[in-house]
N, C-alpha and C. Protein backbone atom coordinates (compact mmCIF):
# COMPACT_ATOMS: atom_id res chain seq x y z
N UNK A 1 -36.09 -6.48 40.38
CA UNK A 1 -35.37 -7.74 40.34
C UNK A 1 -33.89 -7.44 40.13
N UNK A 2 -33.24 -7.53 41.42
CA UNK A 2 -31.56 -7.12 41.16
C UNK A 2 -30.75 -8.06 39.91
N UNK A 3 -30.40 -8.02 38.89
CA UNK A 3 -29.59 -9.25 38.26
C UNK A 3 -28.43 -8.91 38.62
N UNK A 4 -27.82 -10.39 38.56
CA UNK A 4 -26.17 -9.74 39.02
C UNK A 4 -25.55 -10.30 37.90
N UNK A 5 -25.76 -11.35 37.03
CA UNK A 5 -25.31 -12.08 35.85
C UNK A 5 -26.50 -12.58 34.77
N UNK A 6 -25.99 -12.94 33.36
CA UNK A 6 -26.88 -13.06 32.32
C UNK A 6 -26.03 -13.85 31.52
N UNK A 7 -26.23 -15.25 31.10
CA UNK A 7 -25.46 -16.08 30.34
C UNK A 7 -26.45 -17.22 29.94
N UNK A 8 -25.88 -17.17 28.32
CA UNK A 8 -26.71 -18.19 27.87
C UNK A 8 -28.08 -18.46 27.88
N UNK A 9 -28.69 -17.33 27.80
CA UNK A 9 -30.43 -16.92 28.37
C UNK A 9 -30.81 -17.43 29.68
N UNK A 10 -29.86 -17.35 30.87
CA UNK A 10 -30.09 -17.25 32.01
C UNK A 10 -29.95 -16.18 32.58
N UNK A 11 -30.92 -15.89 33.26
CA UNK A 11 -30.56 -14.82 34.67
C UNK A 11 -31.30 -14.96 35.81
N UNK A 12 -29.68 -14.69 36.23
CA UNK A 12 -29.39 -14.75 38.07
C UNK A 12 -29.43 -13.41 39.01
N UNK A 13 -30.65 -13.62 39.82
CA UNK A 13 -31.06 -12.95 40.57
C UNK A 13 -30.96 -12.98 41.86
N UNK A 14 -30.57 -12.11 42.65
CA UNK A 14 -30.84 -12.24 44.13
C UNK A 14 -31.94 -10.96 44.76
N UNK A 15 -32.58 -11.26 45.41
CA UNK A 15 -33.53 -10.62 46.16
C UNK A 15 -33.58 -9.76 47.49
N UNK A 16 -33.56 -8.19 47.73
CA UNK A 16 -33.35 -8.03 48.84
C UNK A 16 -34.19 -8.47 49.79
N UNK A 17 -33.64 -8.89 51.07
CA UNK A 17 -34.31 -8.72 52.52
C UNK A 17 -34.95 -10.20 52.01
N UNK A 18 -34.65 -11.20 51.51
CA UNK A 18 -34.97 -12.46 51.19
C UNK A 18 -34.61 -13.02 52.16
N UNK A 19 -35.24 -14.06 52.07
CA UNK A 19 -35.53 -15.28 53.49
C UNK A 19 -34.09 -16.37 53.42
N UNK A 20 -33.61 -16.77 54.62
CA UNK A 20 -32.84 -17.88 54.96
C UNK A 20 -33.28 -18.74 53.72
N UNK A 21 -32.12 -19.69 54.00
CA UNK A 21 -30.98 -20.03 53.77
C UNK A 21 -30.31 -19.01 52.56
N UNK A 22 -29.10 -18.93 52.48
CA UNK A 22 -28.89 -18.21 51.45
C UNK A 22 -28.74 -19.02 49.93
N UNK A 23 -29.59 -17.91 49.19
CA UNK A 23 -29.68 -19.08 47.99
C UNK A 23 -29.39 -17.33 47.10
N UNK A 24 -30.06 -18.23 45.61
CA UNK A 24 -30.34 -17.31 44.75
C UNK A 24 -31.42 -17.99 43.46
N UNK A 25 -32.20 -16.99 42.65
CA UNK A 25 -32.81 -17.67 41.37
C UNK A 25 -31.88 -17.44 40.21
N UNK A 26 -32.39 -18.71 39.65
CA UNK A 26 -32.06 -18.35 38.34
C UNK A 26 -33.92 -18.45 37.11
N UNK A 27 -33.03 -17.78 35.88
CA UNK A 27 -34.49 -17.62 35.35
C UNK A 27 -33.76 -18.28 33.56
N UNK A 28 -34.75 -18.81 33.21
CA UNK A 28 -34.67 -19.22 31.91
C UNK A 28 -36.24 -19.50 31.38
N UNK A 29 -35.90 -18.69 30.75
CA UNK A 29 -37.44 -18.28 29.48
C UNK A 29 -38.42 -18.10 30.99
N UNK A 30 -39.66 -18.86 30.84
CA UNK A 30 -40.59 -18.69 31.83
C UNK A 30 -40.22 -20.18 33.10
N UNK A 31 -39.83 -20.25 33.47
CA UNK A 31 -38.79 -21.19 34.11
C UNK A 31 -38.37 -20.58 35.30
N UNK A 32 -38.12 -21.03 36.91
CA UNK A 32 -37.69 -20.39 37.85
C UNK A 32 -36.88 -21.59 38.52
N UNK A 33 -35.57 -21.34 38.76
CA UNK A 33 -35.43 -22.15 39.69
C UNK A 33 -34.35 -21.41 41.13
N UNK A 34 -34.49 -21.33 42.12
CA UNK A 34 -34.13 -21.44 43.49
C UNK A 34 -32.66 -22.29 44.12
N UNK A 35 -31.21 -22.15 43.55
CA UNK A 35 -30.20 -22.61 43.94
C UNK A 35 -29.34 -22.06 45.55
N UNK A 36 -29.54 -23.07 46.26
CA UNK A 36 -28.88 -23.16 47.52
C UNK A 36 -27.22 -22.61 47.41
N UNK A 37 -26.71 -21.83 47.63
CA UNK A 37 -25.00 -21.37 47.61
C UNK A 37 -24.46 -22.39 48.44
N UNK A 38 -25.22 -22.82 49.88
CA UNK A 38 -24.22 -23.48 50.46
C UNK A 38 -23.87 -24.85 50.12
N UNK A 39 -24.94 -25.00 49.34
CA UNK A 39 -24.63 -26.79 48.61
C UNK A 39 -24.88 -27.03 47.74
N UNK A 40 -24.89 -25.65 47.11
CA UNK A 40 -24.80 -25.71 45.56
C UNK A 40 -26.00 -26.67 44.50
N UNK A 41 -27.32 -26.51 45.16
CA UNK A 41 -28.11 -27.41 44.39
C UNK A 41 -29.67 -26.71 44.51
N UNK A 42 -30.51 -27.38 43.84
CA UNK A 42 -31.88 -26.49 43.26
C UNK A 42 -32.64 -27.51 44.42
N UNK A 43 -33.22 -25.95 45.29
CA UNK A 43 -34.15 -26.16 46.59
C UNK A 43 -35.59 -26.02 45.77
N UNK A 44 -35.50 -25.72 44.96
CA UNK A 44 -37.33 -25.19 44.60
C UNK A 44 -37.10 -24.95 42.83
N UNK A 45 -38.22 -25.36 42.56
CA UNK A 45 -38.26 -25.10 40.79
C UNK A 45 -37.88 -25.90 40.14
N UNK A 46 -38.54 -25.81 39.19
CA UNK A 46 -38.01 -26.74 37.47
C UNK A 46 -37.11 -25.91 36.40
N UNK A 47 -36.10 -26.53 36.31
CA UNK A 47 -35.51 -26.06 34.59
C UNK A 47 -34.72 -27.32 34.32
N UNK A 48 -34.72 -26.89 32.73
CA UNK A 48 -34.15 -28.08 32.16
C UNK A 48 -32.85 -28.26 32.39
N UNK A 49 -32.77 -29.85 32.29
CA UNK A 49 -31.44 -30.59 33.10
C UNK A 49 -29.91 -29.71 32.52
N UNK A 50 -29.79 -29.19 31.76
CA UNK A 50 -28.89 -28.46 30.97
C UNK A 50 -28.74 -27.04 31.43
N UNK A 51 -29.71 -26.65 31.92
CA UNK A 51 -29.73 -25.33 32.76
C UNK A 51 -29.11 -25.02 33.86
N UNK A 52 -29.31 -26.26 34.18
CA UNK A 52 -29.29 -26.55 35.79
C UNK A 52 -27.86 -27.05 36.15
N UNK A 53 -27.11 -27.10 34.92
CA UNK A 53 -25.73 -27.93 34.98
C UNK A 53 -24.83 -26.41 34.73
N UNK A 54 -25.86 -25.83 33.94
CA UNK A 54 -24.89 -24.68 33.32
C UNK A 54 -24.69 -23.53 35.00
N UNK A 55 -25.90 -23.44 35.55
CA UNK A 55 -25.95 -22.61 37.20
C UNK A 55 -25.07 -22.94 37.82
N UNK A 56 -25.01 -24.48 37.87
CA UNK A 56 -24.05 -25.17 39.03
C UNK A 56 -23.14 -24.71 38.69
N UNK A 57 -22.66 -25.05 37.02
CA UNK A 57 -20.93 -24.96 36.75
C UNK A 57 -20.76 -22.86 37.39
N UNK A 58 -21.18 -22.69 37.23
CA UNK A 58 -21.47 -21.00 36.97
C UNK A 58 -20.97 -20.81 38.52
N UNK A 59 -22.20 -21.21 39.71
CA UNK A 59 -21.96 -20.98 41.09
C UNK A 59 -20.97 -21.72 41.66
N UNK A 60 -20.39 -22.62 41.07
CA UNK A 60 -19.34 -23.48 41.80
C UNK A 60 -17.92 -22.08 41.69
N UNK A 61 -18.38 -21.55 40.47
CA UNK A 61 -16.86 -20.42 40.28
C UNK A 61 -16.94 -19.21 41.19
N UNK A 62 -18.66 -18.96 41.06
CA UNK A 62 -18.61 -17.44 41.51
C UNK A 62 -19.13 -17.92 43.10
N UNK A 63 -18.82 -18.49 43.93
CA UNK A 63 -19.56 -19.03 45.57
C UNK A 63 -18.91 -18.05 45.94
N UNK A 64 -17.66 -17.25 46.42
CA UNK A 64 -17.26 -16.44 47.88
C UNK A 64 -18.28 -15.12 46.96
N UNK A 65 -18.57 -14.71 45.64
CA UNK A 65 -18.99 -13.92 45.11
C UNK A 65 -20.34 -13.17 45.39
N UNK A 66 -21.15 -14.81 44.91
CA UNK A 66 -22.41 -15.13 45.86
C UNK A 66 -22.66 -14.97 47.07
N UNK A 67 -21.82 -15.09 47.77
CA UNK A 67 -22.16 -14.97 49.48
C UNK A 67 -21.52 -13.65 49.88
N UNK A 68 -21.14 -12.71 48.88
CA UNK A 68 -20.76 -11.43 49.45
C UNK A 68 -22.09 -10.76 49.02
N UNK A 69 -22.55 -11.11 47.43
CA UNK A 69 -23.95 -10.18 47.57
C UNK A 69 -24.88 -11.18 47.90
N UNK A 70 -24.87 -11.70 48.75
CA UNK A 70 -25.85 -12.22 49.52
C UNK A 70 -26.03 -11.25 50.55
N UNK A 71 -24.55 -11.10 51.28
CA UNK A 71 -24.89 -10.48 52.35
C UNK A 71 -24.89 -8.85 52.22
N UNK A 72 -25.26 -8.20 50.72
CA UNK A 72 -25.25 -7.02 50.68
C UNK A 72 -26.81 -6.52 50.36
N UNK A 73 -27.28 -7.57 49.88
CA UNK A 73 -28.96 -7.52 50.01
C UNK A 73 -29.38 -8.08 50.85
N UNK A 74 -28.80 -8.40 51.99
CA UNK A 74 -29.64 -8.60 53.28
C UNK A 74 -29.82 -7.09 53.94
N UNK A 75 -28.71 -6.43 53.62
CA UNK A 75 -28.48 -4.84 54.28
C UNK A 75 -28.77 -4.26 53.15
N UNK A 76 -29.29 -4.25 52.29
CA UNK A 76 -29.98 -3.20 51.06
C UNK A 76 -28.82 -2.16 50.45
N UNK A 77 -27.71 -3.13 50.18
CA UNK A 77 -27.13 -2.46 49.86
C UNK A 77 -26.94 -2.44 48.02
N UNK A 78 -25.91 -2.37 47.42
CA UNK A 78 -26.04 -2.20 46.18
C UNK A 78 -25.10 -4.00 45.96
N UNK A 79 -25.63 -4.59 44.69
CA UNK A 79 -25.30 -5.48 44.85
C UNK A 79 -23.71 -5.55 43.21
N UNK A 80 -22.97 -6.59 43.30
CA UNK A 80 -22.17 -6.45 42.68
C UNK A 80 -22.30 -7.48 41.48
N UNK A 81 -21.78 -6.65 39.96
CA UNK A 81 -22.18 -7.87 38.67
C UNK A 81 -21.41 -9.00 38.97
N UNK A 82 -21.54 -9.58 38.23
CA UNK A 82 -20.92 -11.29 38.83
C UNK A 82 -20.61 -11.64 36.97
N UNK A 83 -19.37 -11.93 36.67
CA UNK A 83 -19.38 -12.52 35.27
C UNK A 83 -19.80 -13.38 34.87
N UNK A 84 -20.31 -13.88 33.65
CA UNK A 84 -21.18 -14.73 32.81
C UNK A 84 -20.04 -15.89 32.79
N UNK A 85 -20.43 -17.13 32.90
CA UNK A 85 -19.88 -18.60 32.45
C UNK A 85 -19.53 -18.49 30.72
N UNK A 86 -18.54 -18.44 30.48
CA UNK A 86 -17.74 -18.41 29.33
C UNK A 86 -17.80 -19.37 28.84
């Protein structure tokens, strides 16, 4: 499981050789949820409404970030840390 960030007992994962659209998970406690980069919103999964505010605020900063290791685990490459929401 590549993490690229860890904040606030979240972690954000991206997956190599993962399927369209480009997204990413996030994880909290036993909790999964599936955030879209290009529109910035939860395609799949439950977490609590507070979680889910904290990802957004998080991916709204790090998006050109996101979509560079997006496209570095499509090519298996090494992926890059991404800083924690302060």
């Amino acid at each position: 499981m590549p993490e690229i960030c860890r904040f606030f007992g979240i972690i954000v994962v991206l997956y190599y050789q993962d399927h369209e659209p480009p997204h990413f998970h996030a994880k909290y406690g036993d909790q999964t949820g599936v955030f879209s980069i290009a529109d910035l919103k939860l395609i799949e999964g439950e977490l609590p409404r507070r979680v889910i505010s904290l990802v957004l605020e998080w991916a709204f900063e790090h998006r050109p970030e996101l979509l560079e290791d997006w496209a570095l685990a499509r090519t298996n490459k090494p992926l890059k840390k991404i800083a924690p929401l302060a």
